[in-house]
Protein backbone atom coordinates (compact mmCIF):
# COMPACT_ATOMS: atom_id res chain seq x y z
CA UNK A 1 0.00 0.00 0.00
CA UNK A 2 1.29 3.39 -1.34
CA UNK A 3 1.69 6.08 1.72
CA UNK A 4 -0.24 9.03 1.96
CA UNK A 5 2.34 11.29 0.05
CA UNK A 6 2.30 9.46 -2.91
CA UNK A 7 -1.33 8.65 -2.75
CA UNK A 8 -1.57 12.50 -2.76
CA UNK A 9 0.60 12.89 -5.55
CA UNK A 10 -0.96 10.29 -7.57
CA UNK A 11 -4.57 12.04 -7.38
CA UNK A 12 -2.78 15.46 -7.71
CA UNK A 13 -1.33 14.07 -10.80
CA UNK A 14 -4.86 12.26 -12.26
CA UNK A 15 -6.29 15.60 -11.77
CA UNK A 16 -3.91 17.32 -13.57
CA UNK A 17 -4.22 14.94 -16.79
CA UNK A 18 -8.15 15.42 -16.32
CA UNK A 19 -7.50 19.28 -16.34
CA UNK A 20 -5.57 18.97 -19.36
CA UNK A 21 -7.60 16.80 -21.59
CA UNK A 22 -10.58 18.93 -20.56
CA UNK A 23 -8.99 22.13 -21.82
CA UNK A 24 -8.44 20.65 -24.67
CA UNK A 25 -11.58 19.76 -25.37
CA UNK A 26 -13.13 23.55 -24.62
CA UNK A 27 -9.95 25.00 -26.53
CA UNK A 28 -11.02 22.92 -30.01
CA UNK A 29 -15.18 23.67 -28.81
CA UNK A 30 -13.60 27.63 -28.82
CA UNK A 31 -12.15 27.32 -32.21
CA UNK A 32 -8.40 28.90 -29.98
CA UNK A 33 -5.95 26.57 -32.06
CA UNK A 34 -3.19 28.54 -29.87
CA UNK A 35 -4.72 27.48 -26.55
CA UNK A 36 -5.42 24.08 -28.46
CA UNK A 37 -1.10 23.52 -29.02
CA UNK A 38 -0.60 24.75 -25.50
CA UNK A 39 -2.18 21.59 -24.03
CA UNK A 40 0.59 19.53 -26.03
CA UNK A 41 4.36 18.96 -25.31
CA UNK A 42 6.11 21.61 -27.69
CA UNK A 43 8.56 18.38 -29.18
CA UNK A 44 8.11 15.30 -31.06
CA UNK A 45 4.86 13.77 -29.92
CA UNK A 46 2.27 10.90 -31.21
CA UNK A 47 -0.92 12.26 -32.28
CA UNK A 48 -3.05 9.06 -33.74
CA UNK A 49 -6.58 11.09 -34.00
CA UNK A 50 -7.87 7.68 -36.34
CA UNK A 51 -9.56 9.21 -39.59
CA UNK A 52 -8.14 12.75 -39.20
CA UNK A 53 -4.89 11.58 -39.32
CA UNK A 54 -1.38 10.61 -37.18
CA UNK A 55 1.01 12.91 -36.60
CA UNK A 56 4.97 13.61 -34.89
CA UNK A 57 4.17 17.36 -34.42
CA UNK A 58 1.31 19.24 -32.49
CA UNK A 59 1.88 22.05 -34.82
CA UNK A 60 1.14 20.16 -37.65
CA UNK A 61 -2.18 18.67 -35.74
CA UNK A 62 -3.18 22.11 -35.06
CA UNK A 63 -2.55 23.54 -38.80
CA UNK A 64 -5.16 20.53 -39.69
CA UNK A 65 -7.42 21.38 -37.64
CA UNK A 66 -7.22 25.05 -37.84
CA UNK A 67 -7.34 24.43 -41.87
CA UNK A 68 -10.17 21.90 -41.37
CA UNK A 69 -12.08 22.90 -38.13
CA UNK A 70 -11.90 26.80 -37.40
CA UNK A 71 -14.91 28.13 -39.40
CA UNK A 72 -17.80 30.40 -37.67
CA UNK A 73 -20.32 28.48 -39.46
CA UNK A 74 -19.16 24.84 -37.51
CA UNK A 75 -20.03 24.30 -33.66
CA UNK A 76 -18.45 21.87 -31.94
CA UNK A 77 -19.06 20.04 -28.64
CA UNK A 78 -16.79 17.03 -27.07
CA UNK A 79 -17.98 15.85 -24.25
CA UNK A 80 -15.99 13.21 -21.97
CA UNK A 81 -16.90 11.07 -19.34
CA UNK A 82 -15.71 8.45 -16.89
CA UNK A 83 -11.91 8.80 -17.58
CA UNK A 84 -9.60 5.67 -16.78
CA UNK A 85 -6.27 6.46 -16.33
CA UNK A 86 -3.16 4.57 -15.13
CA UNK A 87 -0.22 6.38 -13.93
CA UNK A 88 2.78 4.32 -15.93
CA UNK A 89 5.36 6.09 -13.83
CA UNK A 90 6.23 9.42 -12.67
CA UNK A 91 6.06 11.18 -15.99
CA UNK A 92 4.02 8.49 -18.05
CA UNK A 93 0.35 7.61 -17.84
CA UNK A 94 -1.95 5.90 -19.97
CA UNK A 95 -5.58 7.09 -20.16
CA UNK A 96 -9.41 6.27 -21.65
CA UNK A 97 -12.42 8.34 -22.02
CA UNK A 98 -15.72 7.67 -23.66
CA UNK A 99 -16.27 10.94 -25.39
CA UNK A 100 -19.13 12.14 -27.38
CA UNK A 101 -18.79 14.73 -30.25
CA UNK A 102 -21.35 16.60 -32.08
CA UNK A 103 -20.84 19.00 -35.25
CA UNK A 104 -23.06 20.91 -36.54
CA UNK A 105 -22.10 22.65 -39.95
């Protein structure tokens, strides 16, 4: 059984990854592709977003979706719920929502 610190840290950190994935989701609802690429890590990441495509850079995730995604006349809405996530290690996790998306164009 983990003690109390690290119990502490390990909600501290769940919460933070919760924060994080929500912001995301209001920054691409608020059509802000800055305050979209501020929720990533500004080097080489994996971006594997299925049908809208896998990338190594944020930057070019957010150019995409700017491109494809930042029009007045499209409304967005993500909605996530009951997140499952694993801390892998200090800096690592692994995590699961079920989301829902609307678009209306």
């Amino acid at each position: 059984m983990m003690d109390v610190s690290k119990r502490i840290e390990s909600l501290e950190a769940i919460s933070a990854i919760k924060d994080l994935k929500f912001k995301y989701w209001k920054a691409c609802d608020a059509k802000k592709p800055i305050a979209v690429l501020r929720c990533f890590h500004p080097d080489k990441v994996e971006i594997d977003f299925e049908d809208f495509g896998i990338f190594s850079s944020a930057q070019d995730m957010v150019k995409k979706y700017e491109f494809h995604s930042c029009h007045p006349h499209l409304i967005e809405q993500h909605a996530g719920k009951n997140p499952i996530i694993k801390l892998l290690s200090s800096n690592e996790a692994s995590g699961f929502w079920s989301m829902s998306y609307s678009l209306i164009d």
